[in-house]
PDB file of N, CA and C in Angstrom:
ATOM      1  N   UNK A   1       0.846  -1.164   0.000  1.00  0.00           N
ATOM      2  CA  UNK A   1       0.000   0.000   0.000  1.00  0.00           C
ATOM      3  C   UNK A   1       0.902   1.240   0.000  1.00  0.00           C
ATOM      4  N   UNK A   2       1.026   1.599  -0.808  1.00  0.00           N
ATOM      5  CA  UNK A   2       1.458   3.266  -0.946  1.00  0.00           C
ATOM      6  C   UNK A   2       1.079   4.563  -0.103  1.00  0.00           C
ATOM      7  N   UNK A   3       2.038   5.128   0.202  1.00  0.00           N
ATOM      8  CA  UNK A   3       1.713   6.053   1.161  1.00  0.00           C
ATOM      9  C   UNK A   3       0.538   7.189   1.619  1.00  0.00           C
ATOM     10  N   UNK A   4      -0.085   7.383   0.047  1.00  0.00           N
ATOM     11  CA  UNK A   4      -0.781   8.112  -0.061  1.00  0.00           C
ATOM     12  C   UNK A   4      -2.460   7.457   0.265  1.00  0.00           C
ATOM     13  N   UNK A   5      -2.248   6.400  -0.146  1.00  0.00           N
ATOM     14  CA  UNK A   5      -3.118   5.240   0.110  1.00  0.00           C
ATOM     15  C   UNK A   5      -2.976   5.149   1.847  1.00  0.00           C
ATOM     16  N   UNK A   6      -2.308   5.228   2.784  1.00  0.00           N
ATOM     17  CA  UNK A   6      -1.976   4.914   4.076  1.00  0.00           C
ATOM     18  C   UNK A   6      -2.930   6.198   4.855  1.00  0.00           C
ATOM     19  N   UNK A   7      -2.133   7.546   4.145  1.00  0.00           N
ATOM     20  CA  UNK A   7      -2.437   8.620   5.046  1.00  0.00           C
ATOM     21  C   UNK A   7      -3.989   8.980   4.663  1.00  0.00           C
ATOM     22  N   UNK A   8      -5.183   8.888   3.421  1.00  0.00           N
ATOM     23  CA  UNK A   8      -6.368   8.299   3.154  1.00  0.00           C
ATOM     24  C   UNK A   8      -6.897   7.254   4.492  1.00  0.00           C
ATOM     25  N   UNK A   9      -6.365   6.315   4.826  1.00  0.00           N
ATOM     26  CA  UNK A   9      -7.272   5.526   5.555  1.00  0.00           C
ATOM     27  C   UNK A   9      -7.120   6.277   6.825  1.00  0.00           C
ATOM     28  N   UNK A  10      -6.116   6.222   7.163  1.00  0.00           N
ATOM     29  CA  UNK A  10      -5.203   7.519   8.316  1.00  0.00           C
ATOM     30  C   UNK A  10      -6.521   7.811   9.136  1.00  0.00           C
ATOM     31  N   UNK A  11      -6.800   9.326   7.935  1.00  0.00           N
ATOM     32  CA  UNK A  11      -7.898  10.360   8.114  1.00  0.00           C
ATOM     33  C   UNK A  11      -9.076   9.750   8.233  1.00  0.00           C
ATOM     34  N   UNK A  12      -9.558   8.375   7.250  1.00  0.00           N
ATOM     35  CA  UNK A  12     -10.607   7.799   7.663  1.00  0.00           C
ATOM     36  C   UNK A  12     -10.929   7.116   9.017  1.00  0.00           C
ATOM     37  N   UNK A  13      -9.637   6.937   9.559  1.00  0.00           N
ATOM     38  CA  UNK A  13     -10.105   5.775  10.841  1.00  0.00           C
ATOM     39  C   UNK A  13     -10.005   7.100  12.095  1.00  0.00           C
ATOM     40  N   UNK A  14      -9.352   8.156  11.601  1.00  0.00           N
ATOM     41  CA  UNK A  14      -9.405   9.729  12.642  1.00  0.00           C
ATOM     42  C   UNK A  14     -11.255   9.743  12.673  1.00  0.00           C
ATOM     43  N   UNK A  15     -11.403  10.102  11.567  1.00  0.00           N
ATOM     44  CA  UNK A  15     -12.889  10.693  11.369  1.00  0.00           C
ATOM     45  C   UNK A  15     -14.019   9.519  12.454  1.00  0.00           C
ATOM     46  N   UNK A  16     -13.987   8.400  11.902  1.00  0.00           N
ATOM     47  CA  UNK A  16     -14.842   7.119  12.419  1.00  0.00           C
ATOM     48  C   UNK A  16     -14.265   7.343  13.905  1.00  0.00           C
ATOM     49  N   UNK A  17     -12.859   7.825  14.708  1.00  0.00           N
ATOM     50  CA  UNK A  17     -12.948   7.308  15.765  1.00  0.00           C
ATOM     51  C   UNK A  17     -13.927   8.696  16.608  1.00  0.00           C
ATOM     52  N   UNK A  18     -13.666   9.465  15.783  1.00  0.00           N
ATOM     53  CA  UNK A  18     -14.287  11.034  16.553  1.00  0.00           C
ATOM     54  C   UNK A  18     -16.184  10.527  16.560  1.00  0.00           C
ATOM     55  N   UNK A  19     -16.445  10.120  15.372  1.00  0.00           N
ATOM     56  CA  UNK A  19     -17.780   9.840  15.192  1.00  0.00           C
ATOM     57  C   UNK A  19     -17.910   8.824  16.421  1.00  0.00           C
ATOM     58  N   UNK A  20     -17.374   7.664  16.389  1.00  0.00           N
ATOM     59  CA  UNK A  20     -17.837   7.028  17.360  1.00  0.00           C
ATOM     60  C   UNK A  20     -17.574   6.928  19.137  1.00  0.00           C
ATOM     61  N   UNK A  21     -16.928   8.459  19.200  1.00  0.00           N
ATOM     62  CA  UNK A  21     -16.748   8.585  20.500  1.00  0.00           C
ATOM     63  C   UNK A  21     -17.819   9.975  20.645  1.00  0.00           C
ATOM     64  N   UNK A  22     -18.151  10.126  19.900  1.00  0.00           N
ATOM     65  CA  UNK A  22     -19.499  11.406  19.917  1.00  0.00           C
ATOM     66  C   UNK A  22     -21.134  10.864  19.993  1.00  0.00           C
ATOM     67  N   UNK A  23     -20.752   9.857  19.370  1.00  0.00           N
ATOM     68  CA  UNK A  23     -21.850   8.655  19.819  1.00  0.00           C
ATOM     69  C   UNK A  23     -21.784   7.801  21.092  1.00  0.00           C
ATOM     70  N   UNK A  24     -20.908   7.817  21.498  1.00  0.00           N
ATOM     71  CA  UNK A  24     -20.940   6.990  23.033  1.00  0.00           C
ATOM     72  C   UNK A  24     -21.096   7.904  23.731  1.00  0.00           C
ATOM     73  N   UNK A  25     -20.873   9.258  23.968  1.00  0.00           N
ATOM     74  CA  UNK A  25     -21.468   9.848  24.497  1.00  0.00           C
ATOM     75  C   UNK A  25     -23.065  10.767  24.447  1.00  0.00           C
ATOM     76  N   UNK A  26     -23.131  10.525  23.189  1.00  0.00           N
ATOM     77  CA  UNK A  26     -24.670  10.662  23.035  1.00  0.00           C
ATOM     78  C   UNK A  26     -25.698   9.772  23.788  1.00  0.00           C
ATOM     79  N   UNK A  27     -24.899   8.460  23.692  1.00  0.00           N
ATOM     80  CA  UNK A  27     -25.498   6.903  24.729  1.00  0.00           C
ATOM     81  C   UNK A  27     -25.035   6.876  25.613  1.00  0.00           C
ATOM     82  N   UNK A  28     -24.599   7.730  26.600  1.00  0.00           N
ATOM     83  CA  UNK A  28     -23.882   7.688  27.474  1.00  0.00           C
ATOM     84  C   UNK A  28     -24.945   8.106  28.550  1.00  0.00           C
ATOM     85  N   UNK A  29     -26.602   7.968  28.655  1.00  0.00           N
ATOM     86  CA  UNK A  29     -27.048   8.003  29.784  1.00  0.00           C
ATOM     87  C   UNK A  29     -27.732   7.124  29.592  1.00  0.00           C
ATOM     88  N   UNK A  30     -27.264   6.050  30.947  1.00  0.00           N
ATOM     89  CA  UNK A  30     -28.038   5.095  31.164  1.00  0.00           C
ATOM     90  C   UNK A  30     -29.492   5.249  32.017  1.00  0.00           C
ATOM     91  N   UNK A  31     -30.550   4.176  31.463  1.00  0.00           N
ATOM     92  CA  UNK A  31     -31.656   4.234  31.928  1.00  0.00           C
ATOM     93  C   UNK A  31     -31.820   4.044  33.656  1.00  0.00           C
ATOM     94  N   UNK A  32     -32.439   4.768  34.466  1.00  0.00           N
ATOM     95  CA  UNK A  32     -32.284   4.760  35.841  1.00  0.00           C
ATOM     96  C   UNK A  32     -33.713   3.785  36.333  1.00  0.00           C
ATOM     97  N   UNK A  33     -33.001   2.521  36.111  1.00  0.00           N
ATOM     98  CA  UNK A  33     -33.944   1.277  36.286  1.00  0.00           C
ATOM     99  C   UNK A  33     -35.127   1.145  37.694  1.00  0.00           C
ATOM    100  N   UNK A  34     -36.061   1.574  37.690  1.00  0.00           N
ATOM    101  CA  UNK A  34     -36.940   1.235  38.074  1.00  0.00           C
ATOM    102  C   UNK A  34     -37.568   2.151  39.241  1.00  0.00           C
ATOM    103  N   UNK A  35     -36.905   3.387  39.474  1.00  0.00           N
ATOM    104  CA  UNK A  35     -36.799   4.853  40.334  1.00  0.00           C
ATOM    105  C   UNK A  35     -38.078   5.605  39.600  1.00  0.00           C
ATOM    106  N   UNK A  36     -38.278   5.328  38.483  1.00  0.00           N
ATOM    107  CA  UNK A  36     -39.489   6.332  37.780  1.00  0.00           C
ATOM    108  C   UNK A  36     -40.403   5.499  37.402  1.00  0.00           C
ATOM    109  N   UNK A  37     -40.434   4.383  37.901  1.00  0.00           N
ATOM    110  CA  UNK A  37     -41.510   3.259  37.115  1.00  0.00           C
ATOM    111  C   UNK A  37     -42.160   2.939  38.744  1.00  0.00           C
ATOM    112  N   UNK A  38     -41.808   3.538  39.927  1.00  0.00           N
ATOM    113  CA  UNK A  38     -42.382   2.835  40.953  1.00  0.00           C
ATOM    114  C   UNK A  38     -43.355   2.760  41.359  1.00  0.00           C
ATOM    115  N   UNK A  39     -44.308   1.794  41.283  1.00  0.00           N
ATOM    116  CA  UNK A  39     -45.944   2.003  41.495  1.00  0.00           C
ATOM    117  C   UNK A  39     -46.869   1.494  40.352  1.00  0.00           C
ATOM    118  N   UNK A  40     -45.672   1.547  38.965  1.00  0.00           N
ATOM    119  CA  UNK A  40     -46.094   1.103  37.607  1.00  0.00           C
ATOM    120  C   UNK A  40     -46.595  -0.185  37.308  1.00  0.00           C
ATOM    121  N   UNK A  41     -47.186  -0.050  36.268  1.00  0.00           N
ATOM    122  CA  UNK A  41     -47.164  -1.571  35.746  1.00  0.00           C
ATOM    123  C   UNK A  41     -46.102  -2.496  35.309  1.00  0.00           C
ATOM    124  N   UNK A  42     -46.276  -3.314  35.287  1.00  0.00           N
ATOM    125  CA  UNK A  42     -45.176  -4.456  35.075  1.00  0.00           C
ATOM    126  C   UNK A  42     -44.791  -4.049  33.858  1.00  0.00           C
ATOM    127  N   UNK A  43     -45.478  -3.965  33.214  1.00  0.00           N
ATOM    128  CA  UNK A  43     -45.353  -3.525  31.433  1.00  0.00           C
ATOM    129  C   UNK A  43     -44.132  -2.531  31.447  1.00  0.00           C
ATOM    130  N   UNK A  44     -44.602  -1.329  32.027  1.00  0.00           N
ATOM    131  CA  UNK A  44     -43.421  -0.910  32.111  1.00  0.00           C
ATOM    132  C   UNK A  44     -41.792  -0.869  31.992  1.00  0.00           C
ATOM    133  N   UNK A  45     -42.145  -0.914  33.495  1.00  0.00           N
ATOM    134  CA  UNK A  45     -40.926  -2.459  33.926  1.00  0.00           C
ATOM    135  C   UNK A  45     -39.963  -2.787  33.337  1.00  0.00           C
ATOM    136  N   UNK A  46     -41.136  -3.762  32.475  1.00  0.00           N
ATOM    137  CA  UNK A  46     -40.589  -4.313  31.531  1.00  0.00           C
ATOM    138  C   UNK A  46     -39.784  -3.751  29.835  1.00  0.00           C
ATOM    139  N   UNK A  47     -40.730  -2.800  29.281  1.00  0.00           N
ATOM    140  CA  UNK A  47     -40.180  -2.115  28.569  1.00  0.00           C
ATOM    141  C   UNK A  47     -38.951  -0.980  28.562  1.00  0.00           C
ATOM    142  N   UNK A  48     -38.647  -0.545  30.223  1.00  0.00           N
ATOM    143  CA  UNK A  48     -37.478  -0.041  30.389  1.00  0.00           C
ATOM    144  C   UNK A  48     -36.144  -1.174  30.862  1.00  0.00           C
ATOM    145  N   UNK A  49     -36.457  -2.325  31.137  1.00  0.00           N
ATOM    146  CA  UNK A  49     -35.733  -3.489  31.111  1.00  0.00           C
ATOM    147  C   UNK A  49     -35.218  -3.556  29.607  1.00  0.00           C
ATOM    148  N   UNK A  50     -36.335  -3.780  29.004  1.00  0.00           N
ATOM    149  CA  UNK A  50     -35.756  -4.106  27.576  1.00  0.00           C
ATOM    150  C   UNK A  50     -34.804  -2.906  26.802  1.00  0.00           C
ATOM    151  N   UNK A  51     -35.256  -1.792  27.064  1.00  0.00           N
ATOM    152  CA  UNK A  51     -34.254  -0.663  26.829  1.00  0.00           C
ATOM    153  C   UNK A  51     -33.371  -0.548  26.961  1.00  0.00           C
ATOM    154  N   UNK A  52     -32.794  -0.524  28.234  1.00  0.00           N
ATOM    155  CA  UNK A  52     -31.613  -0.536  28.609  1.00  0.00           C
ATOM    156  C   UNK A  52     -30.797  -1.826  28.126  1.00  0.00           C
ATOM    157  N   UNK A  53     -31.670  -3.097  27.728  1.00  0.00           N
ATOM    158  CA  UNK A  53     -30.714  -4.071  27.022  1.00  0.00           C
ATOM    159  C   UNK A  53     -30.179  -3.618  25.985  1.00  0.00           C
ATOM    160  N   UNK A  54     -31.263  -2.736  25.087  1.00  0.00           N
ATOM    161  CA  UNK A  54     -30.950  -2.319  23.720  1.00  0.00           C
ATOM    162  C   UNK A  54     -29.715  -1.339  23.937  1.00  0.00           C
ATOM    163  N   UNK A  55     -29.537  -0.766  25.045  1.00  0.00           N
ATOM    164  CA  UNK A  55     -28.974   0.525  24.832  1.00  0.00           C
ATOM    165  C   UNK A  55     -27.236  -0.114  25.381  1.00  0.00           C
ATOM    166  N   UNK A  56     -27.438  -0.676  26.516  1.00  0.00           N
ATOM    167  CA  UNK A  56     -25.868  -1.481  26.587  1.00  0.00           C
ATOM    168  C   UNK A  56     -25.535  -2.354  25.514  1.00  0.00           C
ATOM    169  N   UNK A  57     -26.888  -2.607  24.532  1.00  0.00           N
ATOM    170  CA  UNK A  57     -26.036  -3.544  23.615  1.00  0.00           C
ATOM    171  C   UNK A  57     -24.967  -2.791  22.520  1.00  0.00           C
ATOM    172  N   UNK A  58     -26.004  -1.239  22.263  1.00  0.00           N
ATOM    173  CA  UNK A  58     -25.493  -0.696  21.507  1.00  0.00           C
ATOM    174  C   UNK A  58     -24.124  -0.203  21.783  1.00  0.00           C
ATOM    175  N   UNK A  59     -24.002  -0.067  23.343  1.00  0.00           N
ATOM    176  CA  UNK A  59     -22.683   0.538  23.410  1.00  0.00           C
ATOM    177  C   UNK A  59     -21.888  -0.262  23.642  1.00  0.00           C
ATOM    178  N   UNK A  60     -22.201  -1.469  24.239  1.00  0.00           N
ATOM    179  CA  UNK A  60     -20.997  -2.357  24.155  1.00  0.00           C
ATOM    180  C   UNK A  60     -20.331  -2.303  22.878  1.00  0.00           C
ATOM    181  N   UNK A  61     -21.414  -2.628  21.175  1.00  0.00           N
ATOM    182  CA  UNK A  61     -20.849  -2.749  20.115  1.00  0.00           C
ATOM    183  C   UNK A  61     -20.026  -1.511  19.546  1.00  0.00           C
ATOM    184  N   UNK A  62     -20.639  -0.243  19.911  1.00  0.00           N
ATOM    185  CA  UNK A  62     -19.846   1.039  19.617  1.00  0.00           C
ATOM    186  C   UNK A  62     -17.794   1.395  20.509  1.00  0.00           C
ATOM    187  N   UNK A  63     -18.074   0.657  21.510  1.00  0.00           N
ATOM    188  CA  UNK A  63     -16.574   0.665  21.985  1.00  0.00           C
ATOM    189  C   UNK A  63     -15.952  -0.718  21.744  1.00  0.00           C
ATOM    190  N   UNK A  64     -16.577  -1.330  21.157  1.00  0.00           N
ATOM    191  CA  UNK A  64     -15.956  -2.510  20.215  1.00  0.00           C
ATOM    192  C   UNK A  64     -14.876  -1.974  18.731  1.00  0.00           C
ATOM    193  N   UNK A  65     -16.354  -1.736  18.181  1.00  0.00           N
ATOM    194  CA  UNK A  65     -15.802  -0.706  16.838  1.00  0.00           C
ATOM    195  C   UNK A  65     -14.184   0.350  17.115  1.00  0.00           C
ATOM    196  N   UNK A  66     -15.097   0.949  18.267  1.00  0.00           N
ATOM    197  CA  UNK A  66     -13.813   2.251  18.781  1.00  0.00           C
ATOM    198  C   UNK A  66     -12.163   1.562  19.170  1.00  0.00           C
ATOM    199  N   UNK A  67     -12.103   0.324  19.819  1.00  0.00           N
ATOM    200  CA  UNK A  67     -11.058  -0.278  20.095  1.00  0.00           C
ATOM    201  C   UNK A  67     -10.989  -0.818  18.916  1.00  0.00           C
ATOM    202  N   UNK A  68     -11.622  -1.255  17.842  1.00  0.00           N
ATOM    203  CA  UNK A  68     -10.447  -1.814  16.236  1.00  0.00           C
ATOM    204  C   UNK A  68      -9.776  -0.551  16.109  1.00  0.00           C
ATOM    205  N   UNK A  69     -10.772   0.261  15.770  1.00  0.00           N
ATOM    206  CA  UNK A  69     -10.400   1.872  15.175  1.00  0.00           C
ATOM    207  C   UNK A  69      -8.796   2.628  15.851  1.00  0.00           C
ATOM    208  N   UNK A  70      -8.849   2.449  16.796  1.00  0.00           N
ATOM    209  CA  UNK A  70      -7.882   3.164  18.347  1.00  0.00           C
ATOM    210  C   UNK A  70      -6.567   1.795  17.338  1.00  0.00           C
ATOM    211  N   UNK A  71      -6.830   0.419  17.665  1.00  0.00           N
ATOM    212  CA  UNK A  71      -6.068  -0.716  17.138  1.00  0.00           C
ATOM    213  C   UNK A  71      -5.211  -0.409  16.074  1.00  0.00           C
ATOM    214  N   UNK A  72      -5.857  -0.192  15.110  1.00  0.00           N
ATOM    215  CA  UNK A  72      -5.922  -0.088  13.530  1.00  0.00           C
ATOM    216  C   UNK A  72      -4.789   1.459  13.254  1.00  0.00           C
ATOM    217  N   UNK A  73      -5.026   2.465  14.103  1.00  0.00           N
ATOM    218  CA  UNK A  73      -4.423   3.542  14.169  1.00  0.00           C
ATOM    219  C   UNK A  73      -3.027   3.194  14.863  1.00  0.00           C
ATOM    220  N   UNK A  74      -3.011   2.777  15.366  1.00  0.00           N
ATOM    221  CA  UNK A  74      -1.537   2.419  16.709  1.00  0.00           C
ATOM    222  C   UNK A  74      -0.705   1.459  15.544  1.00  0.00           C
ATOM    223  N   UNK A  75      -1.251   0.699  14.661  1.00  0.00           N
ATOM    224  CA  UNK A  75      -0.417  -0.116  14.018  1.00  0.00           C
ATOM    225  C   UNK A  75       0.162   1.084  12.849  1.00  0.00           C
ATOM    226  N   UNK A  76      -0.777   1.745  12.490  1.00  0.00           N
ATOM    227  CA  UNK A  76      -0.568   2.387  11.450  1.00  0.00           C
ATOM    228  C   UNK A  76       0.563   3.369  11.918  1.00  0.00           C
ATOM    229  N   UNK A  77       1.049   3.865  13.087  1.00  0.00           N
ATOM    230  CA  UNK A  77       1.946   4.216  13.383  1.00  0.00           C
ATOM    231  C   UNK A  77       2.919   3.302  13.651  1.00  0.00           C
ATOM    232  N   UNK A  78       2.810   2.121  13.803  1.00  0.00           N
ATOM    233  CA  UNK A  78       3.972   1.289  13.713  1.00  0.00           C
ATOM    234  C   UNK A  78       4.427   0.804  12.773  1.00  0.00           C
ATOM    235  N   UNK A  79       3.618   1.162  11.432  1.00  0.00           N
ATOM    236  CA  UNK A  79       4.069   0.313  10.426  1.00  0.00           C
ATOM    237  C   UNK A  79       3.809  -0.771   9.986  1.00  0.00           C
ATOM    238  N   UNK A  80       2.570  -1.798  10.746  1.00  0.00           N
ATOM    239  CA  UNK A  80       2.238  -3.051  10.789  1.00  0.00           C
ATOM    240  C   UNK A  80       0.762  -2.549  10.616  1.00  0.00           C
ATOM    241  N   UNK A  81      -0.194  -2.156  10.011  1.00  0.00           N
ATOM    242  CA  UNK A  81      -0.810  -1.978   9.393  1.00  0.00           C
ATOM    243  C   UNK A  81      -0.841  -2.395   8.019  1.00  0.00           C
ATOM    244  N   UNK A  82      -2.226  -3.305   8.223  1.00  0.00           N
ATOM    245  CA  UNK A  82      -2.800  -4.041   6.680  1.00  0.00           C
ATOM    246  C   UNK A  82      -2.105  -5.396   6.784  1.00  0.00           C
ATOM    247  N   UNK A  83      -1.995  -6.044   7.631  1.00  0.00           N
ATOM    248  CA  UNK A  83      -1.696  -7.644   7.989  1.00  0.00           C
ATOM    249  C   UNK A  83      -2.326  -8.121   8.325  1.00  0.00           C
ATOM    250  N   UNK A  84      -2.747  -9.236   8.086  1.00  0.00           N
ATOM    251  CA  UNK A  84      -3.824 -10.287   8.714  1.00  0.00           C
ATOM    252  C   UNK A  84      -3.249 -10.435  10.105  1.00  0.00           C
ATOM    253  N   UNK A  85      -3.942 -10.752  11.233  1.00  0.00           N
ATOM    254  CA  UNK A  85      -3.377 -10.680  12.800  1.00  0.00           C
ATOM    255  C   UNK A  85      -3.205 -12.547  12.478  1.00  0.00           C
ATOM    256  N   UNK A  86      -3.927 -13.167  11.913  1.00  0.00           N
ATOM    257  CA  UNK A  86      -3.906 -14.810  12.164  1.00  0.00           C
ATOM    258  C   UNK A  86      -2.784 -15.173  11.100  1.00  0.00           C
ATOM    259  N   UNK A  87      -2.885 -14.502  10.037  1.00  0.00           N
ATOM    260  CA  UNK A  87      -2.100 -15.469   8.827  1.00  0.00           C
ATOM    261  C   UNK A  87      -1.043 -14.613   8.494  1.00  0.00           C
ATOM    262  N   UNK A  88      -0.923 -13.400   8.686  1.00  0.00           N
ATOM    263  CA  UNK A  88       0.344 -12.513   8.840  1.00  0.00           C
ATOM    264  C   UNK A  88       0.477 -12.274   6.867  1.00  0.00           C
ATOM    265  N   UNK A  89      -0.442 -12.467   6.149  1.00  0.00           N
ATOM    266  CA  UNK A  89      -0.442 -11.848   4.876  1.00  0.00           C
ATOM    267  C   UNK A  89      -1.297 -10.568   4.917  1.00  0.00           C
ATOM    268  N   UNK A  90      -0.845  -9.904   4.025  1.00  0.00           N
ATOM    269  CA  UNK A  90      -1.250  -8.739   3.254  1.00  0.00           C
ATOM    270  C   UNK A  90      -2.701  -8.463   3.084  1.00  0.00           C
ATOM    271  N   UNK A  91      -3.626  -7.582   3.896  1.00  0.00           N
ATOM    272  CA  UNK A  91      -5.247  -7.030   4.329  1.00  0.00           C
ATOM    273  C   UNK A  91      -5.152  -6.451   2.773  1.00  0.00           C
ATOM    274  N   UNK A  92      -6.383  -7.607   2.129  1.00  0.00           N
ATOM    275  CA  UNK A  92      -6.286  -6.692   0.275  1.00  0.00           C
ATOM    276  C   UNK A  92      -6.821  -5.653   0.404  1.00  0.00           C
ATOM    277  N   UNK A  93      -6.543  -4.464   0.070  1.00  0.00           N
ATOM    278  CA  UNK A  93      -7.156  -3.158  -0.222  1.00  0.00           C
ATOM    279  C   UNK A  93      -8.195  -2.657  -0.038  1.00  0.00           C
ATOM    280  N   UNK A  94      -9.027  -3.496  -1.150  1.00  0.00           N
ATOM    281  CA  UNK A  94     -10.419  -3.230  -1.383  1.00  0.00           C
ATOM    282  C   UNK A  94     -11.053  -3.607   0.067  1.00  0.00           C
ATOM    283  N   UNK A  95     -10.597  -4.395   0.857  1.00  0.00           N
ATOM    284  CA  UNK A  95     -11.777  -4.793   1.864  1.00  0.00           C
ATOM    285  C   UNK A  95     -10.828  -3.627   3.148  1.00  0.00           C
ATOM    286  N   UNK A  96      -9.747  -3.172   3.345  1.00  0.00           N
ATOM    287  CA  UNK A  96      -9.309  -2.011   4.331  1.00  0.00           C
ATOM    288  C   UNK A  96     -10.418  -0.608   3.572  1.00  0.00           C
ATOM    289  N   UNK A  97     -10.329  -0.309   2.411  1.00  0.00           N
ATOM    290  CA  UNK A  97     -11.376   0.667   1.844  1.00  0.00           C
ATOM    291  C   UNK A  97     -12.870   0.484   2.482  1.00  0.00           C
ATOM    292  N   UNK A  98     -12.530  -0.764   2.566  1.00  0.00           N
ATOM    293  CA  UNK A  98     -14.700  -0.773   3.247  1.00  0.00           C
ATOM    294  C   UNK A  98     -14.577  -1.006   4.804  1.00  0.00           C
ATOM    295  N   UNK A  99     -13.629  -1.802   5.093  1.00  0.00           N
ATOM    296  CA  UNK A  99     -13.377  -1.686   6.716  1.00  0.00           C
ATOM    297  C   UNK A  99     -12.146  -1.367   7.200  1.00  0.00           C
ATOM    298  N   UNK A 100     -11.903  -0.254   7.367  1.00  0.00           N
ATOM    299  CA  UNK A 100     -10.289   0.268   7.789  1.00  0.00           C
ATOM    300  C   UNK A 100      -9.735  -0.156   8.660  1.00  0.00           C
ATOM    301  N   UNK A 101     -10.551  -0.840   9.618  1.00  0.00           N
ATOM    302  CA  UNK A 101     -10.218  -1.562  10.502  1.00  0.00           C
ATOM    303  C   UNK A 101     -10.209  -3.143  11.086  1.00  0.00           C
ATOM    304  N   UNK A 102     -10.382  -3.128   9.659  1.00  0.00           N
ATOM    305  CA  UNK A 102     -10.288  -4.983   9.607  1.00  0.00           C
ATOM    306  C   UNK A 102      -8.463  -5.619  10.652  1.00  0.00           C
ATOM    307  N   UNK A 103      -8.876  -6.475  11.116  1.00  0.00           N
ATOM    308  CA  UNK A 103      -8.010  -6.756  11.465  1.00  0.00           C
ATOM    309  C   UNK A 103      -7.217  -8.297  11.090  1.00  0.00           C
ATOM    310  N   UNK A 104      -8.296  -8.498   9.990  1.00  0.00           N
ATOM    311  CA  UNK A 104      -8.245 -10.167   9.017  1.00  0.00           C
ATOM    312  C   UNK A 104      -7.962  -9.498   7.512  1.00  0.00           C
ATOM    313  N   UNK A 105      -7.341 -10.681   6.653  1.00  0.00           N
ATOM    314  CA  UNK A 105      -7.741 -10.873   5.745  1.00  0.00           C
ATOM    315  C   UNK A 105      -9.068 -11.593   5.392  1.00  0.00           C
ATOM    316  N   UNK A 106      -9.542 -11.434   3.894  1.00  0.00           N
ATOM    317  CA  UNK A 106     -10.628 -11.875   3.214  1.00  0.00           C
ATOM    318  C   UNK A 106     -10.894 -13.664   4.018  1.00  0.00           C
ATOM    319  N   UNK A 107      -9.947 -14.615   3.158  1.00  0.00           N
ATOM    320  CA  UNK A 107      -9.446 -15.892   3.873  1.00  0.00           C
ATOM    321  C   UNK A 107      -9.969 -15.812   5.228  1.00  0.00           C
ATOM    322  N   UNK A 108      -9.605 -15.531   6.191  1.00  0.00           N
ATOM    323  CA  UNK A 108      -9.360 -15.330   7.923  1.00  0.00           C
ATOM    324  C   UNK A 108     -10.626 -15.338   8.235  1.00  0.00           C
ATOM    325  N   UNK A 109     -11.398 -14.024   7.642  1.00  0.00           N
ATOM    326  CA  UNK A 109     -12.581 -13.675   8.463  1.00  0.00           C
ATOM    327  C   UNK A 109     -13.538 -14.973   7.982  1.00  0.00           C
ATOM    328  N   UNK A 110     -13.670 -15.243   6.771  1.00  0.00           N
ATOM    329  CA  UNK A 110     -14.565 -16.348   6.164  1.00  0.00           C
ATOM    330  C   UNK A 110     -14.536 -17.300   6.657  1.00  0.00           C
ATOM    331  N   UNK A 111     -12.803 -17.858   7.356  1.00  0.00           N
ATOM    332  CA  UNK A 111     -12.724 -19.015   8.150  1.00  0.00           C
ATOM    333  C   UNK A 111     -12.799 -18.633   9.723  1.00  0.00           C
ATOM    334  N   UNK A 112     -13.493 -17.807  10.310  1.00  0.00           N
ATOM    335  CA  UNK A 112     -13.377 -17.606  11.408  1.00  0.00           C
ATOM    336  C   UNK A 112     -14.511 -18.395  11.853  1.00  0.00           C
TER     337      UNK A 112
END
């Protein structure tokens, strides 16, 4: 990958990490389980139960994303950027263009 090609993903995995730390804090208030529902119906309850599943699920997956991204950047300053982590070949292009933060090759992820 050519340099110019490097400092391109660079800026892309900058941009995605700002986005997705502007989003964890957008999700960053958790639901205050069962303090405003007291006296309620179960229904309730229940539907702020289920919320808050939705909402830790989302952020668990958003500081998932954020640690490839954070990952993906730290290599790229080391120079080891665009390697498969399992098979130690060459991350083809086209699939770092759609996920900058792949941390597989094509091969890898299919056999995962």
């Amino acid at each position: 990958m050519n340099p110019e090609e490097l400092e391109k993903l660079k800026a892309h995995l900058e941009k995605i990490k700002e986005e997705l730390e502007e989003e964890l804090k957008n999700t960053a208030r958790l639901t205050d389980m069962g303090s405003d529902v007291e006296g309620a119906s179960a229904d309730e309850e229940t539907d702020e139960a289920e919320e808050l599943g939705a909402e830790l699920g989302i952020k668990r997956a958003l500081k998932e994303r954020l640690e490839n991204v954070k990952a993906a950047l730290f290599k790229l300053e080391r120079g080891s950027y665009g390697y498969c982590e399992k098979c130690k070949t060459v991350i083809e292009s086209n699939l770092l263009q759609i996920d900058p933060e792949s941390r597989f090759c094509r091969s890898c992820k299919v056999g995962q």
